[in-house]
N, C-alpha and C. Protein backbone atom coordinates (compact mmCIF):
# COMPACT_ATOMS: atom_id res chain seq x y z
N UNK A 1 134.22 126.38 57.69
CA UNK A 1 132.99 125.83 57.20
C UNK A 1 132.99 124.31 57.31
N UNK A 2 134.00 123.73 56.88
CA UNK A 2 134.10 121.99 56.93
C UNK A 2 133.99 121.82 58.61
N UNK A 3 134.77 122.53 59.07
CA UNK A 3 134.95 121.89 61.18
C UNK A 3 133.33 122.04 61.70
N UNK A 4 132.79 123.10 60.83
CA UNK A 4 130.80 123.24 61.98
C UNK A 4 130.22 122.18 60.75
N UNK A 5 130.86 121.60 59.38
CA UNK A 5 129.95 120.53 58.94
C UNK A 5 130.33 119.54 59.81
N UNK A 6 131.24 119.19 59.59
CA UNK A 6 131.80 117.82 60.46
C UNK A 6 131.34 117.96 62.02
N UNK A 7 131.15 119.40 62.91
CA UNK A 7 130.63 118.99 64.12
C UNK A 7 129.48 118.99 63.48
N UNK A 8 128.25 119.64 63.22
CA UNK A 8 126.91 119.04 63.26
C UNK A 8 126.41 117.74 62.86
N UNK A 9 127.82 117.03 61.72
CA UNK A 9 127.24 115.80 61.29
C UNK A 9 128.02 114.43 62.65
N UNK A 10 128.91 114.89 63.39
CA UNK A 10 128.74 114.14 64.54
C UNK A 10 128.18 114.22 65.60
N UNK A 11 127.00 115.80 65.52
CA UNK A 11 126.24 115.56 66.62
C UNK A 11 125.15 114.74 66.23
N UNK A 12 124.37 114.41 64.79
CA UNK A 12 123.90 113.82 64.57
C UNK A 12 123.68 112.76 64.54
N UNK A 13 124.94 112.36 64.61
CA UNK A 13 125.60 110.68 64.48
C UNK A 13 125.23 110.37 65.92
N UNK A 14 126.13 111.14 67.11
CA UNK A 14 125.95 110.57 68.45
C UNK A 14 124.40 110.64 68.95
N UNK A 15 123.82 112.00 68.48
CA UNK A 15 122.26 111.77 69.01
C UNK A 15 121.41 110.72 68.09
N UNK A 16 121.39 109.98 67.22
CA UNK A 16 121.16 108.67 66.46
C UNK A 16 121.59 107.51 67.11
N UNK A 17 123.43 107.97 67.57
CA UNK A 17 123.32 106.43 68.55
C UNK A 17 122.41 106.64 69.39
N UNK A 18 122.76 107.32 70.63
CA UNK A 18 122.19 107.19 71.97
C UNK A 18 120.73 106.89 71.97
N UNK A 19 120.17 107.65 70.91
CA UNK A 19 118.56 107.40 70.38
C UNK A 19 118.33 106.13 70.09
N UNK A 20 119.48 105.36 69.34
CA UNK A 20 119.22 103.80 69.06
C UNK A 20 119.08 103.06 69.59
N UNK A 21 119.79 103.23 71.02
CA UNK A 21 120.08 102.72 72.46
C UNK A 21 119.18 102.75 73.55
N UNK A 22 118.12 104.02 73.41
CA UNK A 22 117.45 103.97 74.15
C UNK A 22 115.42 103.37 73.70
N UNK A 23 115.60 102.20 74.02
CA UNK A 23 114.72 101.29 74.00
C UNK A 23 113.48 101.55 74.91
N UNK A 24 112.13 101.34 74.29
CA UNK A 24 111.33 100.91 75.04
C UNK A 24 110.53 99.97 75.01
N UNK A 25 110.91 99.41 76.26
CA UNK A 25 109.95 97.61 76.22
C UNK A 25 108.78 97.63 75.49
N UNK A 26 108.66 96.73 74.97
CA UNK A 26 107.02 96.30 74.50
C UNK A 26 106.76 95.98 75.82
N UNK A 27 105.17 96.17 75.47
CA UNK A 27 104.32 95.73 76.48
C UNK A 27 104.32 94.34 76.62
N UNK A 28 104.24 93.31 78.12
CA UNK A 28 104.32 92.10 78.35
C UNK A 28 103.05 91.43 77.83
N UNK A 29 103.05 90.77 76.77
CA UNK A 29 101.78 89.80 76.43
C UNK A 29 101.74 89.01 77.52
N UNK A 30 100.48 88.77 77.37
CA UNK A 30 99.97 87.81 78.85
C UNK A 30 98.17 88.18 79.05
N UNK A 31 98.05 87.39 79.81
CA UNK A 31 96.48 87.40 79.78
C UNK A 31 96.01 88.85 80.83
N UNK A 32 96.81 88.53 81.97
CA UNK A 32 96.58 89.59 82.65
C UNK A 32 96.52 91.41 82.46
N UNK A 33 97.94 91.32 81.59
CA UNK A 33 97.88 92.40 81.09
C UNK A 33 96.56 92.94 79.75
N UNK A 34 96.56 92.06 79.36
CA UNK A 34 95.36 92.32 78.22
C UNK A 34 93.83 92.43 79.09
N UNK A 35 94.01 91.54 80.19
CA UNK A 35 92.73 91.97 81.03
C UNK A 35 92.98 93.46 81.88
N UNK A 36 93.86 94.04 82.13
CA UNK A 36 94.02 95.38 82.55
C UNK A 36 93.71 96.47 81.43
N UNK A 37 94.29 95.71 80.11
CA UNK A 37 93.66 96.72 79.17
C UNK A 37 92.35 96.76 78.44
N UNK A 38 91.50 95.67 78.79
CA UNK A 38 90.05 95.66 78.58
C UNK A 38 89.29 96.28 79.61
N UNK A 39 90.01 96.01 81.14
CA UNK A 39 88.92 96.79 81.92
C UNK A 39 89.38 98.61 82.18
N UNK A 40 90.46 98.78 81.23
CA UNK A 40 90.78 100.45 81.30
C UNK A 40 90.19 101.00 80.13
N UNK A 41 89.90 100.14 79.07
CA UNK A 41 88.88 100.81 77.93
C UNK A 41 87.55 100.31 78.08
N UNK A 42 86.89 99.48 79.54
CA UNK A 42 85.48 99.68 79.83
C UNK A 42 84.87 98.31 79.38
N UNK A 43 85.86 97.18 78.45
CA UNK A 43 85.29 96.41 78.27
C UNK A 43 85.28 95.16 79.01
N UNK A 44 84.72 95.10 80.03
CA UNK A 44 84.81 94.30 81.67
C UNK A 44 84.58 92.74 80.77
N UNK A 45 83.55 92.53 80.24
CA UNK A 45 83.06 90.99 79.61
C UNK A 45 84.89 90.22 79.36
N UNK A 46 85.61 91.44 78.28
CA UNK A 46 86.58 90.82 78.43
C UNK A 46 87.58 90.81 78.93
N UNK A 47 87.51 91.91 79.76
CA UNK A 47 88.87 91.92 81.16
C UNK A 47 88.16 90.47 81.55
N UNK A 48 87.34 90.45 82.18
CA UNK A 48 87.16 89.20 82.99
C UNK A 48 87.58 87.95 82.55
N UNK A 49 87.07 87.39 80.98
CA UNK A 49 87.69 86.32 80.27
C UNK A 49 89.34 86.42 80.54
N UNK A 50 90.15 87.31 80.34
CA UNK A 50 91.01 87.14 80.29
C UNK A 50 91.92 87.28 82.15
N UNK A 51 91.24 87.84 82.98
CA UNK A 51 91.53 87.45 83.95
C UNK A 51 91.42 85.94 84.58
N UNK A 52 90.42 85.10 84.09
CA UNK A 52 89.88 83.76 84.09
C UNK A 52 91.07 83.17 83.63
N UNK A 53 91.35 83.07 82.20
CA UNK A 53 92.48 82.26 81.31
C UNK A 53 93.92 83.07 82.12
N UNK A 54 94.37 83.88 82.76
CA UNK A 54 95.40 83.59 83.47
C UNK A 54 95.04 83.18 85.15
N UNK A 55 94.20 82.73 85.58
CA UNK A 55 93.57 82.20 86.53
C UNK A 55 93.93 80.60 86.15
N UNK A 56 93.46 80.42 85.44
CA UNK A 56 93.31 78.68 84.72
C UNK A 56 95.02 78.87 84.37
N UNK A 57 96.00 78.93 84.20
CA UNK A 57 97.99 78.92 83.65
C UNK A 57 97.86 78.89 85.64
N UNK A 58 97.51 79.79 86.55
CA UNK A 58 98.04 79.83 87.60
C UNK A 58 96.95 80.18 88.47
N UNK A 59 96.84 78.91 89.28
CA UNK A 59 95.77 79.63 90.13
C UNK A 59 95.27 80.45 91.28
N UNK A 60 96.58 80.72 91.67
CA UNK A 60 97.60 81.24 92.64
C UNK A 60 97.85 82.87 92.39
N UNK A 61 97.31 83.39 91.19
CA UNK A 61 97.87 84.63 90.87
C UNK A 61 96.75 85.34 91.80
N UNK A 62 97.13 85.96 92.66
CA UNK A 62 96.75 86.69 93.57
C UNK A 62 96.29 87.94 92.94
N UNK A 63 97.27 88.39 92.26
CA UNK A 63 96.68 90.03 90.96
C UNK A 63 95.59 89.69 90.25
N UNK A 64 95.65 88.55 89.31
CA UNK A 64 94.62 88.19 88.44
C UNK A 64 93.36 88.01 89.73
N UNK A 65 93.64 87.32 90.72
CA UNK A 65 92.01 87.44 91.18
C UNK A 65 91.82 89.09 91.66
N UNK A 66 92.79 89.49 92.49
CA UNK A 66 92.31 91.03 92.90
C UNK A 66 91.42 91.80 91.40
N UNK A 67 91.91 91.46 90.75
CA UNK A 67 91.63 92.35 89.25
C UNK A 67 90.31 91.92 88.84
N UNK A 68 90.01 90.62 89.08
CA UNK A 68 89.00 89.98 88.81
C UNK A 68 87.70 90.50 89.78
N UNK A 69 88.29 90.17 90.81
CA UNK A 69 87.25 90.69 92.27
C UNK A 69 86.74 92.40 91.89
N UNK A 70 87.82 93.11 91.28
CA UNK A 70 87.45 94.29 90.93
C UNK A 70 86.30 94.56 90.30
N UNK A 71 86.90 93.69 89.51
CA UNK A 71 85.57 93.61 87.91
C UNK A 71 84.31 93.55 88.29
N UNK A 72 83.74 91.89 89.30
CA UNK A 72 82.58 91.60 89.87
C UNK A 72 82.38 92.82 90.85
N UNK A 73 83.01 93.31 91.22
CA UNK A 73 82.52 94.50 92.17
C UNK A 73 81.98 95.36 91.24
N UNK A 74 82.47 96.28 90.36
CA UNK A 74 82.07 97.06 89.57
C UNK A 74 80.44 96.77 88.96
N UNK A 75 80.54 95.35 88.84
CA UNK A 75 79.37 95.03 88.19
C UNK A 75 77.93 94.61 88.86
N UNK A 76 78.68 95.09 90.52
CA UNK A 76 77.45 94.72 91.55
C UNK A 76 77.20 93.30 91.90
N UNK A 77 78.91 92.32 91.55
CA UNK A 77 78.58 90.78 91.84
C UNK A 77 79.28 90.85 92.70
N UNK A 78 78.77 91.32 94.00
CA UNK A 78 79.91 91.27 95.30
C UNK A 78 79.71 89.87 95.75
N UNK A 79 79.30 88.90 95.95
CA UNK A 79 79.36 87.73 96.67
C UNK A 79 80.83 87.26 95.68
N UNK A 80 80.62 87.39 94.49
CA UNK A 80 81.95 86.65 93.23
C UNK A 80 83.32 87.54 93.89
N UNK A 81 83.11 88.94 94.14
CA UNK A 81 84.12 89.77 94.78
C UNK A 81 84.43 89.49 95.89
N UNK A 82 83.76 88.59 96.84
CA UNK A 82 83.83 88.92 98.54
C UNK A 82 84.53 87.31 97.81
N UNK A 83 84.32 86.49 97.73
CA UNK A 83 84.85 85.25 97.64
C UNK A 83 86.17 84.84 96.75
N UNK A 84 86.47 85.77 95.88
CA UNK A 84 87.75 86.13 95.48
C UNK A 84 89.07 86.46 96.44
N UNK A 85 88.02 88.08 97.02
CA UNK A 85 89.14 88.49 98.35
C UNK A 85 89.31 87.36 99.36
N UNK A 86 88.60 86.82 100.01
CA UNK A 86 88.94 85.42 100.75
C UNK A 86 89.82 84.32 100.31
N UNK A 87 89.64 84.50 98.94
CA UNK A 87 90.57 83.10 98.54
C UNK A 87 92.38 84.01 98.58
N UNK A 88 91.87 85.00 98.11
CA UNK A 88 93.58 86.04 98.49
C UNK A 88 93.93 85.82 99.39
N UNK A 89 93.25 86.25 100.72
CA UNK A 89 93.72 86.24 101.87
C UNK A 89 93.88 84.46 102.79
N UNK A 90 93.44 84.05 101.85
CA UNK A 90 93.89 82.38 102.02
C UNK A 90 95.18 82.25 101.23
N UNK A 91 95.63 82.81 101.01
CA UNK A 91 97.25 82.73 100.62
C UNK A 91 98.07 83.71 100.81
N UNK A 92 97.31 85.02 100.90
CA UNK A 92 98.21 86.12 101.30
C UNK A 92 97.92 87.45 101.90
N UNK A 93 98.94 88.07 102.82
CA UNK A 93 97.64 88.72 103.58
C UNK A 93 97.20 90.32 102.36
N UNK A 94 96.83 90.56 102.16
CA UNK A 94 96.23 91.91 101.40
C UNK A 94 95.66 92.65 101.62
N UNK A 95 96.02 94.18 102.24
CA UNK A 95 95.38 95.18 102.77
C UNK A 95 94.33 96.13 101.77
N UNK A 96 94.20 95.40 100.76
CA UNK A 96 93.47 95.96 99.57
C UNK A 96 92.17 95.54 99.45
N UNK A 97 92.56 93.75 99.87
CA UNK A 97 91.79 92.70 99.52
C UNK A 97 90.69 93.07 100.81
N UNK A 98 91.42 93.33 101.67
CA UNK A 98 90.99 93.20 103.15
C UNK A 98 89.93 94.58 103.23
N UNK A 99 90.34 95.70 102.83
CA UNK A 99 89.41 96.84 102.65
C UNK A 99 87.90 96.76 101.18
N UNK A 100 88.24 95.99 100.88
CA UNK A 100 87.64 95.68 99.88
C UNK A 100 86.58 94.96 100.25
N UNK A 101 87.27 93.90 101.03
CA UNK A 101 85.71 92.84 101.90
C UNK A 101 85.07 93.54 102.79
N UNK A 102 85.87 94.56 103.69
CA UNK A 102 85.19 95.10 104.66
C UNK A 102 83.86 96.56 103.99
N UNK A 103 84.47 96.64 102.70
CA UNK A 103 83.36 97.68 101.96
C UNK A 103 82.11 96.89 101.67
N UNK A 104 82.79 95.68 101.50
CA UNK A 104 81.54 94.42 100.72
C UNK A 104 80.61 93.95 102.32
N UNK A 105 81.33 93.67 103.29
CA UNK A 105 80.06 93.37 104.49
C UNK A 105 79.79 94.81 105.17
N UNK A 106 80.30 96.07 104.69
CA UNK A 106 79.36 97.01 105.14
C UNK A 106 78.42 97.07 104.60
N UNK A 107 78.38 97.56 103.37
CA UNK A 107 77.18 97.69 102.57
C UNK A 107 76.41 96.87 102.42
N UNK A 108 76.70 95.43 103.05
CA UNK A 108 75.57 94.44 103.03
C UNK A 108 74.92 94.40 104.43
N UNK A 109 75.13 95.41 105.27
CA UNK A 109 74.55 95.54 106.74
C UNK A 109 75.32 94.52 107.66
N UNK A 110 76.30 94.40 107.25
CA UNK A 110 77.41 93.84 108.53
C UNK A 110 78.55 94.56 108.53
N UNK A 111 78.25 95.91 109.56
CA UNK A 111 79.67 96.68 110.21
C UNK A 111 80.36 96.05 110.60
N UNK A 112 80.30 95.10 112.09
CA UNK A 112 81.04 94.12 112.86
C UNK A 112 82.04 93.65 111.77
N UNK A 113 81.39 92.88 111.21
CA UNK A 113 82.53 91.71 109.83
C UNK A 113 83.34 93.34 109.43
N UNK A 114 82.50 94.42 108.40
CA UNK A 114 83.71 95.29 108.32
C UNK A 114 84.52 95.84 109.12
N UNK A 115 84.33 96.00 110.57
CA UNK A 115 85.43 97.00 111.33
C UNK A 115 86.58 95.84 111.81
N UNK A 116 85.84 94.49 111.68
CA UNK A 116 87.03 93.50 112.22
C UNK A 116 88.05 93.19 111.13
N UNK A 117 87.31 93.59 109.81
CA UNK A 117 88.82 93.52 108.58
C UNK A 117 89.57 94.11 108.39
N UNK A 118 88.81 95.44 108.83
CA UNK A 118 90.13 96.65 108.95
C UNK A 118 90.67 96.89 109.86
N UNK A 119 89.96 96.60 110.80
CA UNK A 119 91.21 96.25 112.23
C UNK A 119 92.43 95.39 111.62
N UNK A 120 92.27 94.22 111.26
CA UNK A 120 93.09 93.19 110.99
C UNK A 120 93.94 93.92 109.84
N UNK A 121 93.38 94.63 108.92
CA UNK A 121 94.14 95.42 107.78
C UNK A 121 95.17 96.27 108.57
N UNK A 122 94.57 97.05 109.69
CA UNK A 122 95.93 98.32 110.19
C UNK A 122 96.40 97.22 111.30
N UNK A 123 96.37 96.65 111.45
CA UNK A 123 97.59 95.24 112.74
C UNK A 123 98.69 95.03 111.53
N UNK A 124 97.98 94.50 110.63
CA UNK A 124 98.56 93.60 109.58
C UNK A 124 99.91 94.40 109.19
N UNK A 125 99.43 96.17 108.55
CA UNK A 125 100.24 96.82 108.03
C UNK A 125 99.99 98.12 108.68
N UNK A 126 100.81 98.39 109.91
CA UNK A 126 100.76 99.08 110.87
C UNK A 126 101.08 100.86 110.30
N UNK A 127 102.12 100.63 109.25
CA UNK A 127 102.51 101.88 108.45
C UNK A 127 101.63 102.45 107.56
N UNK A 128 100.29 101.72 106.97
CA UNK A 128 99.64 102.51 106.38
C UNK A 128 98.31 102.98 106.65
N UNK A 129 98.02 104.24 106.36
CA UNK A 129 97.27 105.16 106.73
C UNK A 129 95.72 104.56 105.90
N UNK A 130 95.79 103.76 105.09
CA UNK A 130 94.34 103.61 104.14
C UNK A 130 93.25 102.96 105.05
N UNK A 131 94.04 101.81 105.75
CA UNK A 131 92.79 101.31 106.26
C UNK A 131 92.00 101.84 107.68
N UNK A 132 92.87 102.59 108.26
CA UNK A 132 92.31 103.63 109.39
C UNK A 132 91.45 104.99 108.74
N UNK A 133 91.54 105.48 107.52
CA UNK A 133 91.23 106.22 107.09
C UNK A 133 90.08 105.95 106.71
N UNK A 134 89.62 104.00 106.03
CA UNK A 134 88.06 103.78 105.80
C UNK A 134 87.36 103.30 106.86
N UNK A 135 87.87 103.35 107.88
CA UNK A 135 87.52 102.92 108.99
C UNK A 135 87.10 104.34 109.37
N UNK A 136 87.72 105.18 109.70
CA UNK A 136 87.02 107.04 110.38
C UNK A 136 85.79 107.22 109.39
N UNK A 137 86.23 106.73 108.33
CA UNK A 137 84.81 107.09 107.22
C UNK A 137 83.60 105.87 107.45
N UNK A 138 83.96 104.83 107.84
CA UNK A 138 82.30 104.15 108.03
C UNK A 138 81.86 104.34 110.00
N UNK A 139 82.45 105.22 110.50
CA UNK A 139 82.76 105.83 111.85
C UNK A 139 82.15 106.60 111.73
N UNK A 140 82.25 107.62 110.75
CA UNK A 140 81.33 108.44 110.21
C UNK A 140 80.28 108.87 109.67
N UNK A 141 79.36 107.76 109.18
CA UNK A 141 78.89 107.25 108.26
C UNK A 141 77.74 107.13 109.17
N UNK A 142 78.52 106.12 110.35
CA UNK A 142 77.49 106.08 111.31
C UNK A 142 77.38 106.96 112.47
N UNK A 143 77.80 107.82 112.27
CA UNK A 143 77.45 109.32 112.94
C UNK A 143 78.47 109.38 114.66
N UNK A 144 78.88 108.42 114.26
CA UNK A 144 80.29 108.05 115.49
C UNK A 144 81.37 108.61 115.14
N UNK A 145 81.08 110.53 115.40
CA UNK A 145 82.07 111.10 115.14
C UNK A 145 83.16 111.19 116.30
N UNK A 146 83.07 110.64 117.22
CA UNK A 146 84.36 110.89 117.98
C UNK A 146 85.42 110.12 117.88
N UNK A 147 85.19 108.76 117.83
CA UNK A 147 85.60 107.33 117.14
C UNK A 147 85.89 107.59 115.59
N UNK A 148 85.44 108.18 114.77
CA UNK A 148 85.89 108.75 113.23
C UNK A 148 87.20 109.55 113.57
N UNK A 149 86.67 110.84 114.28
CA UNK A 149 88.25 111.05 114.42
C UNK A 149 89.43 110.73 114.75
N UNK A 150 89.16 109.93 115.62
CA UNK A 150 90.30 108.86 116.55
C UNK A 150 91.20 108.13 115.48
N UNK A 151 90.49 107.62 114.55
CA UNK A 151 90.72 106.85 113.28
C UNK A 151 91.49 107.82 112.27
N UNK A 152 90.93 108.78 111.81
CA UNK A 152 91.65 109.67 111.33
C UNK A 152 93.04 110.23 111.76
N UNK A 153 92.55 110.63 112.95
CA UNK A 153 94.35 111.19 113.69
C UNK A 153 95.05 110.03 113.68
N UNK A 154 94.85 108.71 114.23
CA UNK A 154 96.22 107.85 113.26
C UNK A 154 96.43 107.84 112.53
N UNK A 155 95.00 108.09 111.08
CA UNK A 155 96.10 107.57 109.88
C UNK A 155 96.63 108.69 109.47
N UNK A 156 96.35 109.94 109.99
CA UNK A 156 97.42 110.87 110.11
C UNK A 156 98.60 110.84 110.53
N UNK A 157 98.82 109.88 111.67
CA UNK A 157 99.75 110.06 112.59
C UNK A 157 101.31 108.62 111.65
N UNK A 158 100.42 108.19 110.78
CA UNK A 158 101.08 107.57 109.70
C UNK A 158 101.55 107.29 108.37
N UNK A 159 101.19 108.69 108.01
CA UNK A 159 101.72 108.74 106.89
C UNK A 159 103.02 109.98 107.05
């Protein structure tokens, strides 16, 4: 009777350490992050403020504007979005940023400007399948299904 008290009260003990030991980070305060969690509970007014105030610490944060550009997109301020992604790709190249502008001069009735960003998107990053894939779809769109598929079977042919 004492040897199964004494083992259950050191399994208790060891599952208490290891439990003590195993930590989970707090979440990183920061502006950015608090702007990811305003625009995942819908409240964009202040994702955006707070994408701004880590904009203003660094102006360079390439995430904070993508996140930002998001926002104005959502809200139908694509010129604030298209001029965001440009200032990205003035520092870095971004196949996100880059599909993102090319959604923004399709829908504003410039294919040309979009098929030349996503060209430049699948050169850029030859391994991924996304930007050939929105490319078969505005291929498609415009009823240039043979050229859609062409687009498709690469980004098939890459992932």
């Amino acid at each position: 009777m004492t040897k199964i008290k004494s083992v259950k009260i050191s399994v208790v003990l060891v599952t208490a350490l290891f439990l003590g030991c195993a930590n989970v980070p707090a979440p990183i305060e920061g502006n950015f992050n608090r702007g990811v969690e305003h625009y995942d509970n819908g409240q964009l007014a202040k994702a955006i403020e707070e994408y701004k105030l880590a904009l203003r610490k660094n102006p360079n944060d390439t995430f904070a504007m993508y996140n930002l550009a998001i926002v104005y997109q959502d809200q139908g301020k694509t010129d604030q979005a298209k001029n965001l992604y440009q200032d990205i790709l003035k520092i870095t190249e971004d196949t996100f940023s880059r599909i993102n502008l090319a959604g923004i001069h399709y829908n504003n009735g410039n294919p040309d400007e979009a098929f030349r960003h996503l060209e430049t998107a699948a050169n850029k990053n030859p391994d991924s399948a996304h930007p050939l894939s929105v490319m078969g779809e505005l291929k498609e769109r415009q009823g240039k299904l043979a050229e859609a598929e062409q687009n498709y079977l690469k980004a098939l042919s890459n992932t």
